[in-house]
Protein backbone atom coordinates (compact mmCIF):
# COMPACT_ATOMS: atom_id res chain seq x y z
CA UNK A 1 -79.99 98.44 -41.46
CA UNK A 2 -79.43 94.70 -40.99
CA UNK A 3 -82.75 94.16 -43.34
CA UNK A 4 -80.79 95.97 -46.15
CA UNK A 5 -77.48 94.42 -46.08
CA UNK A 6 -79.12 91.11 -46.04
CA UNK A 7 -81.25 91.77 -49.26
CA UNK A 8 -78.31 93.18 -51.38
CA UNK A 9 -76.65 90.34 -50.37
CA UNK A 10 -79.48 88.36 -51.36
CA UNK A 11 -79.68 90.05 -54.24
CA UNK A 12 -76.22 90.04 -55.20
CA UNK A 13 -76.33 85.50 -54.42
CA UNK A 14 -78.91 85.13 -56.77
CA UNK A 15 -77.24 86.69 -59.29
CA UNK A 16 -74.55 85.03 -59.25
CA UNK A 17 -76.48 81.23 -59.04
CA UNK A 18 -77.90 82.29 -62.38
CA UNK A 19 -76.34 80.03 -64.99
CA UNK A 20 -74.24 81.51 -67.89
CA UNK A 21 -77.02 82.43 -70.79
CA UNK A 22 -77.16 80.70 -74.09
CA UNK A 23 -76.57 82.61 -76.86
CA UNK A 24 -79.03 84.04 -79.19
CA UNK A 25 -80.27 81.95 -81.97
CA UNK A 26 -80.79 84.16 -84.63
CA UNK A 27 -77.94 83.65 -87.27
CA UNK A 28 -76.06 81.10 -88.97
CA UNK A 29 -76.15 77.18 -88.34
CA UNK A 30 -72.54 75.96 -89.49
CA UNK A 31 -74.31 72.56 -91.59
CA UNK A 32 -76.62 75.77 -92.87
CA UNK A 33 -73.30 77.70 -93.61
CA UNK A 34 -71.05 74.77 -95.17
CA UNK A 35 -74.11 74.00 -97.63
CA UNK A 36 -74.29 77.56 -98.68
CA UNK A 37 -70.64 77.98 -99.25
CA UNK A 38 -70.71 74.83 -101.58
CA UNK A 39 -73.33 76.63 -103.14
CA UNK A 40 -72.56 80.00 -103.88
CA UNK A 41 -68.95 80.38 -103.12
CA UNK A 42 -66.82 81.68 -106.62
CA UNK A 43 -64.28 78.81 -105.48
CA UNK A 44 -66.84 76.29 -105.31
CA UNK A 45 -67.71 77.18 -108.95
CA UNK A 46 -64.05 77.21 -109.98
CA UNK A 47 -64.01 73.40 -108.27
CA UNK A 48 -66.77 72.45 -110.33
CA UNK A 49 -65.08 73.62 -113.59
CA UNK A 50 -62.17 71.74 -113.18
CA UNK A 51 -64.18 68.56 -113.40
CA UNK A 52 -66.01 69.95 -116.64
CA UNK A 53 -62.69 70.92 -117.86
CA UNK A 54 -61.86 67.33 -117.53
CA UNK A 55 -64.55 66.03 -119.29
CA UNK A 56 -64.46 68.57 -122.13
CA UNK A 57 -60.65 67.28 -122.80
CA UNK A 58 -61.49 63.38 -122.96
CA UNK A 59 -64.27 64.91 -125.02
CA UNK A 60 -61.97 66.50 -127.51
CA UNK A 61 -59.37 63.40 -127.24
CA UNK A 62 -62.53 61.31 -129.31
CA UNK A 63 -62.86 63.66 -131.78
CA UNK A 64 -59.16 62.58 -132.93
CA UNK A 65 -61.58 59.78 -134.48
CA UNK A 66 -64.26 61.92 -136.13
CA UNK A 67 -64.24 61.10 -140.29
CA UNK A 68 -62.13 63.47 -141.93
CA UNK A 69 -63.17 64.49 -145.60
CA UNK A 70 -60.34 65.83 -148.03
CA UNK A 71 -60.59 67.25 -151.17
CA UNK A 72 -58.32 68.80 -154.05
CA UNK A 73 -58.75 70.08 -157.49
CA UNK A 74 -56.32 70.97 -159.97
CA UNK A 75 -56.87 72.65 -163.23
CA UNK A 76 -54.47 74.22 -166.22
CA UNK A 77 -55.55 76.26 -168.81
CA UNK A 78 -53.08 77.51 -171.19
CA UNK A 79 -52.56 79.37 -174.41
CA UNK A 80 -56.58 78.63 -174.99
CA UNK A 81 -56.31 74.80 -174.36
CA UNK A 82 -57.66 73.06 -171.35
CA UNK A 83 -54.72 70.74 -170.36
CA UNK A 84 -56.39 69.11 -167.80
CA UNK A 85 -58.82 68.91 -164.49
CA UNK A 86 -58.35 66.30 -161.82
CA UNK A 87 -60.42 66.11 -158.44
CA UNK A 88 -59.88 63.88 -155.74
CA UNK A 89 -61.73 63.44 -152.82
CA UNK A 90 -61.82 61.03 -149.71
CA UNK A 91 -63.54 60.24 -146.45
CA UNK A 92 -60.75 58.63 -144.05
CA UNK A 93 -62.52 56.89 -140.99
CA UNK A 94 -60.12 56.32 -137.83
CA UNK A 95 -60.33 52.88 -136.85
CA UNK A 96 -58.10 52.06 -133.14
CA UNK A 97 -54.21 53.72 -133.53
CA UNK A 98 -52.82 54.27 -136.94
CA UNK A 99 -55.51 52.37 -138.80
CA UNK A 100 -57.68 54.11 -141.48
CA UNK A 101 -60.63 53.05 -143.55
CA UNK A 102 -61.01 55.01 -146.97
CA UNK A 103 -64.04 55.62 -149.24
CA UNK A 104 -62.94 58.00 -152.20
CA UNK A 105 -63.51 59.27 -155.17
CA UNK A 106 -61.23 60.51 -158.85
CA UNK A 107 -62.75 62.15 -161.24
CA UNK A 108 -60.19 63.45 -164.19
CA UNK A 109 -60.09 64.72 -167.48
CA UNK A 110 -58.37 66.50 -170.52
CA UNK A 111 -55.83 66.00 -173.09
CA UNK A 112 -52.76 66.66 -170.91
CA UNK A 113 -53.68 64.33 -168.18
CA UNK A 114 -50.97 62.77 -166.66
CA UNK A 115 -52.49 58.74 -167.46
CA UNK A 116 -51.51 58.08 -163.65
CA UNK A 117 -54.31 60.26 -162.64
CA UNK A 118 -56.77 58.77 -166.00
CA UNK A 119 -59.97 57.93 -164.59
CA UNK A 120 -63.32 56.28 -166.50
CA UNK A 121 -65.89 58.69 -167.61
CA UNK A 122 -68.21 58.41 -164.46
CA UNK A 123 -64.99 58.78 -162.16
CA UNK A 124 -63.26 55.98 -160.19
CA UNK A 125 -64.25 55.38 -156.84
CA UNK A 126 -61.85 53.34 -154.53
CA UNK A 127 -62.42 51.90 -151.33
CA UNK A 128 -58.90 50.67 -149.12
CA UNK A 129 -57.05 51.07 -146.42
CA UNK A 130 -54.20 52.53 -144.29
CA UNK A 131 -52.33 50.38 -141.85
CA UNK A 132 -48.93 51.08 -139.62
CA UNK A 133 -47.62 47.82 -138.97
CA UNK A 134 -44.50 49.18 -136.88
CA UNK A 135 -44.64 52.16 -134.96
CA UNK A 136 -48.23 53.25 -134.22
CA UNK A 137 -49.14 49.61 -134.55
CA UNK A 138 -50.23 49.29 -130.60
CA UNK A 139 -50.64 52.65 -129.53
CA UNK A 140 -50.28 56.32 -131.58
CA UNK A 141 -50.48 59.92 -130.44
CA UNK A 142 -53.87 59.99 -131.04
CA UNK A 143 -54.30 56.88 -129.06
CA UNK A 144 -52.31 57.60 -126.25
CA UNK A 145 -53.78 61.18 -126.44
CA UNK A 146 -57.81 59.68 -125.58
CA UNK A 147 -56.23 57.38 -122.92
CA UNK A 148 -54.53 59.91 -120.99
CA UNK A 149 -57.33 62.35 -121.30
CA UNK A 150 -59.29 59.21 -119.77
CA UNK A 151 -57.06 59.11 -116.58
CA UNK A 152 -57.40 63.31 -116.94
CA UNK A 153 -60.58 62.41 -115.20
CA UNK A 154 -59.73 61.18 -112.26
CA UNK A 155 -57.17 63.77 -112.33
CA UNK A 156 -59.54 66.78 -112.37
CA UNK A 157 -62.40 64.82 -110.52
CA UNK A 158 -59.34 65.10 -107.48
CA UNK A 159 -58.64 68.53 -108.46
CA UNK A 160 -62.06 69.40 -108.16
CA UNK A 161 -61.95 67.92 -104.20
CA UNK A 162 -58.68 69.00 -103.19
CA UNK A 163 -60.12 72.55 -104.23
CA UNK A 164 -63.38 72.68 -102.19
CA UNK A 165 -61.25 70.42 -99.43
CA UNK A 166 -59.69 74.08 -99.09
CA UNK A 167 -62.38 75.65 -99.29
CA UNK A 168 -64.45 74.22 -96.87
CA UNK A 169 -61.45 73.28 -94.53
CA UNK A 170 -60.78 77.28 -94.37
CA UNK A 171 -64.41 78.21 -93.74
CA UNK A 172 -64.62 75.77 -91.05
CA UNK A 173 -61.91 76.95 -89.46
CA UNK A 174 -63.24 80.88 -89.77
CA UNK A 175 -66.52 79.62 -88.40
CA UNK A 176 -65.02 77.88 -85.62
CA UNK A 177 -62.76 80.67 -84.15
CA UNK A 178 -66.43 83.05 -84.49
CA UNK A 179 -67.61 80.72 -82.21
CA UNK A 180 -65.34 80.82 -79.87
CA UNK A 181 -65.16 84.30 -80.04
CA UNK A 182 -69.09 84.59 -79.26
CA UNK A 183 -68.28 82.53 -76.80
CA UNK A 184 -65.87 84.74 -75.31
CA UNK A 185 -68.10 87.73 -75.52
CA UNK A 186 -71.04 85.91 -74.16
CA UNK A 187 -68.40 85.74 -70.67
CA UNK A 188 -67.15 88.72 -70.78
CA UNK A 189 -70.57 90.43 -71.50
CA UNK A 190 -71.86 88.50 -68.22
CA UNK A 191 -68.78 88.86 -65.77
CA UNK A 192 -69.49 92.83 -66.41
CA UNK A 193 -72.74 92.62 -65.58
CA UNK A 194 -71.86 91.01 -62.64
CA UNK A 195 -69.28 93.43 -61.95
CA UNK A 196 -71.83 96.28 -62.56
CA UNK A 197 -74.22 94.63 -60.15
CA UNK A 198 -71.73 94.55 -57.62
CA UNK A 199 -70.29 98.37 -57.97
CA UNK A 200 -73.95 99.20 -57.34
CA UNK A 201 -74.68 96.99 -54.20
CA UNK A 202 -71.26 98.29 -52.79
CA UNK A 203 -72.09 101.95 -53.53
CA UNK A 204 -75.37 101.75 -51.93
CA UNK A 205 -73.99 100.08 -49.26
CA UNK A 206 -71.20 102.42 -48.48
CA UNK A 207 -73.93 105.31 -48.80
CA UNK A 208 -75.47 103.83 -45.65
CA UNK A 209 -71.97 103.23 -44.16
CA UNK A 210 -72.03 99.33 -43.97
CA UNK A 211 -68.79 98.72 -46.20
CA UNK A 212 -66.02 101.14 -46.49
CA UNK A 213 -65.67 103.91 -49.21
CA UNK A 214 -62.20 101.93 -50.48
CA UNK A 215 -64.44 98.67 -51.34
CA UNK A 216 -66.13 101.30 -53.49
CA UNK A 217 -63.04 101.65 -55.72
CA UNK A 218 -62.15 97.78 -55.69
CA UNK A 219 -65.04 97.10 -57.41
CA UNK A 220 -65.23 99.93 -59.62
CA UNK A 221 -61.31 98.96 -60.88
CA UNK A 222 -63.12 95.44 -61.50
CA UNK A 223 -66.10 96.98 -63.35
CA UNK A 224 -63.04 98.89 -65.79
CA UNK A 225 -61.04 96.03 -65.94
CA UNK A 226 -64.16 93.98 -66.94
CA UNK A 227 -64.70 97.24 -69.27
CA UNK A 228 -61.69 96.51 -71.02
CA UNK A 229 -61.94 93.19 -71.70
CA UNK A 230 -65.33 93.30 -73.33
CA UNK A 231 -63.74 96.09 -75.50
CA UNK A 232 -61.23 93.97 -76.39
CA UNK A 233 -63.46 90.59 -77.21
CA UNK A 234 -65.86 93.18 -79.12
CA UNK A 235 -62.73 94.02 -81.82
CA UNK A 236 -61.31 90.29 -82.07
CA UNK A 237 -64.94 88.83 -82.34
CA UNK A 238 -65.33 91.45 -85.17
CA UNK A 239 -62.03 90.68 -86.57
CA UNK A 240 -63.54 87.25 -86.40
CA UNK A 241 -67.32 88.24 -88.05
CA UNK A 242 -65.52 90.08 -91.18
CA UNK A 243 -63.24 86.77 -91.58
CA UNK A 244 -66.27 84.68 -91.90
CA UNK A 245 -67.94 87.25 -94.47
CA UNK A 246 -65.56 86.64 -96.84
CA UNK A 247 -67.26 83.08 -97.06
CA UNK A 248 -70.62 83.90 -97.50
CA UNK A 249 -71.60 84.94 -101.49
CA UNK A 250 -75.31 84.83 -102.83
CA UNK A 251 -75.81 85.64 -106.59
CA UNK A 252 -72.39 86.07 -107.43
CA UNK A 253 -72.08 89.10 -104.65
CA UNK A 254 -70.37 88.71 -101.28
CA UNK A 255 -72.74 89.09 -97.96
CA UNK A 256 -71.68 91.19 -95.22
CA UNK A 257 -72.44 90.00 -91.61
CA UNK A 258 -74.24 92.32 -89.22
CA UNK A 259 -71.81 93.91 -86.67
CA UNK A 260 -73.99 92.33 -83.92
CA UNK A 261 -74.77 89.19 -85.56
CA UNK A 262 -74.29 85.67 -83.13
CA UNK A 263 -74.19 82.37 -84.16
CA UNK A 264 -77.76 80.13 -83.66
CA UNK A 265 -74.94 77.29 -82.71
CA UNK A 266 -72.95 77.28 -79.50
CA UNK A 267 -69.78 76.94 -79.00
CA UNK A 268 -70.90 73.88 -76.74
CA UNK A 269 -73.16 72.36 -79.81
CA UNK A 270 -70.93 72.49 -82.37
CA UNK A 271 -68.17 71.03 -79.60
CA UNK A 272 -70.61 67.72 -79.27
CA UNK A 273 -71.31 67.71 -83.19
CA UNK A 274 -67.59 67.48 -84.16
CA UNK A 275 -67.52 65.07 -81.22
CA UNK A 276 -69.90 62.34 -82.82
CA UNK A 277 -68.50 62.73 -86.14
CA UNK A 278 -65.00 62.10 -85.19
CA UNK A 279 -66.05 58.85 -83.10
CA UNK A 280 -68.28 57.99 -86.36
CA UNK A 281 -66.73 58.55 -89.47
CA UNK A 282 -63.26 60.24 -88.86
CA UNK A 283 -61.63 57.78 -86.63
CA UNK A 284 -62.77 54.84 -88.46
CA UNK A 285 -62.36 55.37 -92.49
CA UNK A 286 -59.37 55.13 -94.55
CA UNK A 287 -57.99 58.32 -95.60
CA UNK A 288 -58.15 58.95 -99.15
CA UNK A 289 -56.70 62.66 -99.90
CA UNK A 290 -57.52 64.24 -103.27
CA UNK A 291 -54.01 65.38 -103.24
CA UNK A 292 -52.93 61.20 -103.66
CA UNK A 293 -55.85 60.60 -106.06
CA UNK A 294 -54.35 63.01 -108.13
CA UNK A 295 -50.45 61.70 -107.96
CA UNK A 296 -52.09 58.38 -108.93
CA UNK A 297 -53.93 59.57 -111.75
CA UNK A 298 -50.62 61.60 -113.14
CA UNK A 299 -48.76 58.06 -112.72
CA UNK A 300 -50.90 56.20 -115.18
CA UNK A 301 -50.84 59.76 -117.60
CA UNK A 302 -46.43 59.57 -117.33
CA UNK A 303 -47.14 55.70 -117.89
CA UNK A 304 -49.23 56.08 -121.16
CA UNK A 305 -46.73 58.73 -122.62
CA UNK A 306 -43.86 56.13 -121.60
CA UNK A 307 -45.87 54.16 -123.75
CA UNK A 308 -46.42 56.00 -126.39
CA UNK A 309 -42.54 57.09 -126.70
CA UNK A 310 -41.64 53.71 -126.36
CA UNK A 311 -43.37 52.65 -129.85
CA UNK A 312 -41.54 55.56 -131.10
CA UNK A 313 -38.53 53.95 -131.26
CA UNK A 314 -39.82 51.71 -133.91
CA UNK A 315 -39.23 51.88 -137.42
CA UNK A 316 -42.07 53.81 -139.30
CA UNK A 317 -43.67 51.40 -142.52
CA UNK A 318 -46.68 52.17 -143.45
CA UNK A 319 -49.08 50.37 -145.93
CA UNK A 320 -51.91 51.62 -147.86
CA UNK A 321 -54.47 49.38 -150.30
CA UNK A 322 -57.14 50.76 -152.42
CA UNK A 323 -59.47 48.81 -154.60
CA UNK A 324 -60.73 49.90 -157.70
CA UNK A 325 -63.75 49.66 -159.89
CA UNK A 326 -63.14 48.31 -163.27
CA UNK A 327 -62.38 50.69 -166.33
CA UNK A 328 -66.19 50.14 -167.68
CA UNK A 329 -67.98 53.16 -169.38
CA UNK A 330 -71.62 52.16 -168.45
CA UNK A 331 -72.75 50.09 -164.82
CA UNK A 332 -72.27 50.68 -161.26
CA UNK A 333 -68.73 50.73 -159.61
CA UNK A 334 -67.64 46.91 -158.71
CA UNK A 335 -65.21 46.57 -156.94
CA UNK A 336 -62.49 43.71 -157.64
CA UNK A 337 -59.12 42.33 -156.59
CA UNK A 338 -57.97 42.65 -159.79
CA UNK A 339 -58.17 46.54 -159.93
CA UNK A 340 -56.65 48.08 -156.75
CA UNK A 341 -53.49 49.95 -156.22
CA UNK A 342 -51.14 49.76 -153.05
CA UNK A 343 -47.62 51.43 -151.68
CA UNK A 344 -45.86 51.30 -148.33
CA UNK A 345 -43.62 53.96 -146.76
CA UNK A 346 -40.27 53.23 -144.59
CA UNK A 347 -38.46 55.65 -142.56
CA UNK A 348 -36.24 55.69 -139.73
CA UNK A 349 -33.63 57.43 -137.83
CA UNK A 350 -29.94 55.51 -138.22
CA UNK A 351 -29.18 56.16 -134.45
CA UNK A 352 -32.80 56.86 -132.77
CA UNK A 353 -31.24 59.07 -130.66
CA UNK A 354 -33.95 61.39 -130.00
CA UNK A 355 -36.89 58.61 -129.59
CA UNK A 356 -34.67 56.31 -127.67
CA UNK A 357 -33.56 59.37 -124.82
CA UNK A 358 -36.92 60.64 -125.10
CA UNK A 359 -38.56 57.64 -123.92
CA UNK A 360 -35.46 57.57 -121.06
CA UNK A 361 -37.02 60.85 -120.13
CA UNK A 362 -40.27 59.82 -120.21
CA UNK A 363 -39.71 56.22 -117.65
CA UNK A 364 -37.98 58.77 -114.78
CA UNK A 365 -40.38 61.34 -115.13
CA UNK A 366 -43.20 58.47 -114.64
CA UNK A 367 -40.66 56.75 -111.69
CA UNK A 368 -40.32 60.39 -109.93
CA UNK A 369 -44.11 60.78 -109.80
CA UNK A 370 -44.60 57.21 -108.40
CA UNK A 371 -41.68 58.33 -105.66
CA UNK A 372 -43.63 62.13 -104.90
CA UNK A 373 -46.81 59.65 -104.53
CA UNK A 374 -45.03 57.46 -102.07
CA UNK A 375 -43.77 60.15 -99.86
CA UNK A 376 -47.10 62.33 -99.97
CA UNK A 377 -48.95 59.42 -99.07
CA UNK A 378 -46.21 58.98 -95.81
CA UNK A 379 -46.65 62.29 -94.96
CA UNK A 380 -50.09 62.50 -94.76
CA UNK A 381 -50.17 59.28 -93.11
CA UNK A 382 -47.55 60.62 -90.66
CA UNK A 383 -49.75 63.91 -90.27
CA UNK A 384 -52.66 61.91 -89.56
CA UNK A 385 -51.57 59.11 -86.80
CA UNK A 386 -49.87 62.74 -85.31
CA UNK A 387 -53.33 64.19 -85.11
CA UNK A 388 -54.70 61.36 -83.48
CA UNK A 389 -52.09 61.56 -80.45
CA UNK A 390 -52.56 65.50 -80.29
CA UNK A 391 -56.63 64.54 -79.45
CA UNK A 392 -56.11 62.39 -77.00
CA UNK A 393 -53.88 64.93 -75.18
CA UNK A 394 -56.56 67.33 -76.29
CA UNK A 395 -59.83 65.14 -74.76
CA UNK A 396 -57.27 65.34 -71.32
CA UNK A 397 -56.34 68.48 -71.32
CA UNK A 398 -60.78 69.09 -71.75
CA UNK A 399 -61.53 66.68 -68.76
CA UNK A 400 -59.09 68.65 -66.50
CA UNK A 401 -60.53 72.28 -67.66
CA UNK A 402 -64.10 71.21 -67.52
CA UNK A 403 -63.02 70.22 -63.93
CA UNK A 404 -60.92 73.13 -63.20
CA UNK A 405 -63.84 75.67 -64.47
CA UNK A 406 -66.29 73.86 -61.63
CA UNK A 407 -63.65 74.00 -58.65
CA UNK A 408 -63.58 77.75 -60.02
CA UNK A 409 -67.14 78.28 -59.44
CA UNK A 410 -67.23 76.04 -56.38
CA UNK A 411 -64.37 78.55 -54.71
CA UNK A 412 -66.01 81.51 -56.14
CA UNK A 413 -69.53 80.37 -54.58
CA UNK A 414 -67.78 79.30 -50.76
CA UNK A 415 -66.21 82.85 -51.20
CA UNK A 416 -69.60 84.58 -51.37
CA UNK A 417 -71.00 82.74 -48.16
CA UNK A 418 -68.23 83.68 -46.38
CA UNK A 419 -68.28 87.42 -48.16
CA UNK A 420 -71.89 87.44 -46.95
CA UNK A 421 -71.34 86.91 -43.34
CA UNK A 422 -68.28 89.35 -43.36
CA UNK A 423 -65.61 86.54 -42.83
CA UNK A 424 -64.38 87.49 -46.74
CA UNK A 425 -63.09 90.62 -48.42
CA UNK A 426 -64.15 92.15 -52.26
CA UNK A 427 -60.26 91.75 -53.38
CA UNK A 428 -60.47 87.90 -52.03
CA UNK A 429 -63.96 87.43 -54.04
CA UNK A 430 -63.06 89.37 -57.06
CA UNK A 431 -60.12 86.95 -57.40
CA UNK A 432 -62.04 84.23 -57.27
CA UNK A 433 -64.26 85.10 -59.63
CA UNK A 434 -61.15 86.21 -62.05
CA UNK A 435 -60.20 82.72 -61.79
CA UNK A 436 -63.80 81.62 -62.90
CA UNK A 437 -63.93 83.87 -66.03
CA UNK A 438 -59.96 82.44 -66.90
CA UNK A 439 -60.87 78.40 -66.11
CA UNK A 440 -64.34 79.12 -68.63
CA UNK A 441 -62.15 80.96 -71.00
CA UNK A 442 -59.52 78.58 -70.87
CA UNK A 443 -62.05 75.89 -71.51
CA UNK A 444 -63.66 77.42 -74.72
CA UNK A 445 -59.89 77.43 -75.66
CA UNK A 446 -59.70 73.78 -75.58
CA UNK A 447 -62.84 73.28 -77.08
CA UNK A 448 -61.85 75.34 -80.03
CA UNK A 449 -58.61 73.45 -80.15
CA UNK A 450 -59.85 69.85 -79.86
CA UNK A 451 -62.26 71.23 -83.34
CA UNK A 452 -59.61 72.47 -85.15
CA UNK A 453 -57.67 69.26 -84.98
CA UNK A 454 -60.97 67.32 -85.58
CA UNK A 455 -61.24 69.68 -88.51
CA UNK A 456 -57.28 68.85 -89.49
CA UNK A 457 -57.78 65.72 -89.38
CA UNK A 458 -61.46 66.09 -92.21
CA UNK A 459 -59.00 68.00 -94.04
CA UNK A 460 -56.29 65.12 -94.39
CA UNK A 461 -58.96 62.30 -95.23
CA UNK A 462 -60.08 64.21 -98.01
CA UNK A 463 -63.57 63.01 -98.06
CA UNK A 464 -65.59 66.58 -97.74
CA UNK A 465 -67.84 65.15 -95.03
CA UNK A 466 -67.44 68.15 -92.59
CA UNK A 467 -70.88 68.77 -91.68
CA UNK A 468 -72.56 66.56 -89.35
């Protein structure tokens, strides 16, 4: 009878030495996971677009200085007489703002012809020029239009960051709590066993009369309660898998995760990854979120269209010189300063009004962006020093559950030596090993917490390094 008890117990010691298992490698590596959402994820294509978007606009800013060809023809016949025909045609080459070159060409004929418009046989070419010499002198729509699409860049280059900073901030995260939710099934899974083990070593012992029939239902209200609480990890570490599916997309189609699917990481690995990074690269760089790169970049835009509607205010005289070829019937075009014709244009406003309030509108809309820019960058700055004093009550808080899990299991392995020699009861050793399964959960709580601040803190730098 004595052999028995002792090899149950024996039995039921060994089990319990047996370290907590790893879990099974045979899913997703998170550096595996954050390359594949960068590759395949709709957002991460959107991201991308925003940076061709940018580039298609400076793109379409130059072409405000492709050549331009014009061309008109006018014609009246009347009452069987030709009057006249006149064509004109010109190529006008953009030079910097409101600067033209021109290269054009008259051609007119008839009896009727107005003798502005008279022209030699072979036509009259004319070569000139257009010039502003007040407003659009330094800097015209079209002008101000390429240079802000130039500082669009930057703009949508941040865009493009602060997007996939989302993205892969929010995957993270997902992946994270599935960890931690294997983690907690992994515990949970094992405690049961344990708590099966021990139903059936109590049983059988009670059979034989060597522990009383009540012992039977202590442990058998542990093996429910244990019941329960795998139930319950099984829904939230589902809850957890269908979160992460949401990130996962190949060819354009969303993947599903197995119901049984575990992560090839640990909780544990992952923990010590995070660790290094944050000691290598997160701690020590200067934070440089999108979200200010793209405040900066909208600074210098409202500062070019302050510009712009400051040369507005000017006076508008423009100036336009052609030279023509001499009025000879045979020979090639030559051109000379004695054949040209010229005009100017003046116009402006009497009060200015409108440019002058305009460009008022323009200088606080450019000041209120440079004061949103300040205070983002405070508040991130803010955010970030206040991240840095939550980890080190985090790392503390880690040091005192790592300890507090191996006191558990220190109590819980003093309570089975003194279970096995009958100085202990089940309630007394099931409570120690409740406290156990809470200091190990409790742990993977802090674990998860310390790597979503870590994570927090990724997401405030901006810089998309997240795997490492």
């Amino acid at each position: 009878m004595k052999n028995s008890i002792t090899f149950f117990i024996s039995l039921f010691l060994l089990y319990m030495s047996i370290k907590l298992p790893a879990q099974n490698a045979d899913s997703l590596v998170y550096n595996n996971f954050i390359q594949q959402v960068l590759e395949n994820h709709p957002l991460s294509a959107r991201a991308a677009n925003s940076k061709r978007y940018g580039d298609l606009q400076l793109r379409a800013a130059r072409g405000n200085y492709d050549p331009v060809l014009n061309g008109s023809y006018r014609q009246k016949y009347y009452n069987q007489t030709d009057y006249y025909s006149f064509f004109s045609g010109d190529i006008k080459q953009p030079i910097f703002t409101s600067q033209y070159l021109k290269l054009g060409y008259d051609y007119g004929t008839g009896p009727f012809l107005n003798p502005e418009n008279s022209t030699p046989v072979q036509g009259l070419p004319f070569l000139g020029v257009e010039v502003a010499v007040m407003q659009g002198l330094a800097i015209d729509k079209r002008r101000a239009e390429t240079l802000k699409a130039r500082e669009y860049i930057d703009y949508y280059d941040a865009d493009r960051s602060q997007q996939l900073n989302e993205l892969l901030f929010h995957a993270s995260s997902s992946y994270f709590e599935w960890l931690y939710q294997a983690r907690s099934l992994s515990l949970n899974t094992y405690f049961l066993d344990l708590a099966r083990e021990r139903l059936n070593a109590v049983q059988q012992l009670a059979t034989i009369g060597e522990r009383p029939a009540l012992d039977t239902v202590e442990a058998g209200i542990l093996y429910q309660t244990r019941l329960l609480e795998l139930q319950e990890t099984q829904i939230q570490f589902q809850k957890s898998n269908n979160q992460l599916a949401q990130f996962l997309w190949r060819e354009n189609k969303p993947l599903e995760l197995q119901q049984v699917s575990i992560p090839a990481d640990s909780l544990e690995s992952v923990f010590t990854g995070i660790k290094d990074l944050l000691g290598r690269t997160v701690y020590t760089e200067t934070a440089a979120n999108p979200v200010i790169r793209k405040y900066e970049a909208m600074t210098r835009v409202l500062n070019i269209e302050s510009r712009y509607r400051r040369e507005l205010i000017k006076p508008v005289l423009n100036i336009n010189y052609n030279m023509l070829n001499p009025d000879a019937a045979d020979g090639p075009a030559i051109f000379s300063n004695n054949n040209y014709k010229w005009g100017f244009e003046l116009a402006f406003p009497l009060l200015f009004r409108n440019p002058n309030n305009a460009y008022k509108m323009a200088k606080l809309s450019a000041n209120n962006n440079e004061l949103e820019t300040k205070n983002k960058n405070n508040e991130l700055v803010f955010k970030r020093n206040a991240l840095k004093q939550n980890l080190d009550l985090i790392s503390q808080q880690l040091i005192n559950a790592g300890k507090n899990a191996r006191f558990s299991k220190q109590m819980l392995e003093g309570e089975q030596l003194k279970f096995s020699i009958g100085e202990s009861s089940l309630f007394l050793l099931n409570t120690r090993e409740n406290k156990w399964l809470e200091a190990e959960l409790k742990l993977a709580e802090y674990r998860l917490k310390f790597m979503q601040t870590v994570l927090e803190l990724i997401y405030l730098n901006g810089d998309l390094k997240y795997s490492f």
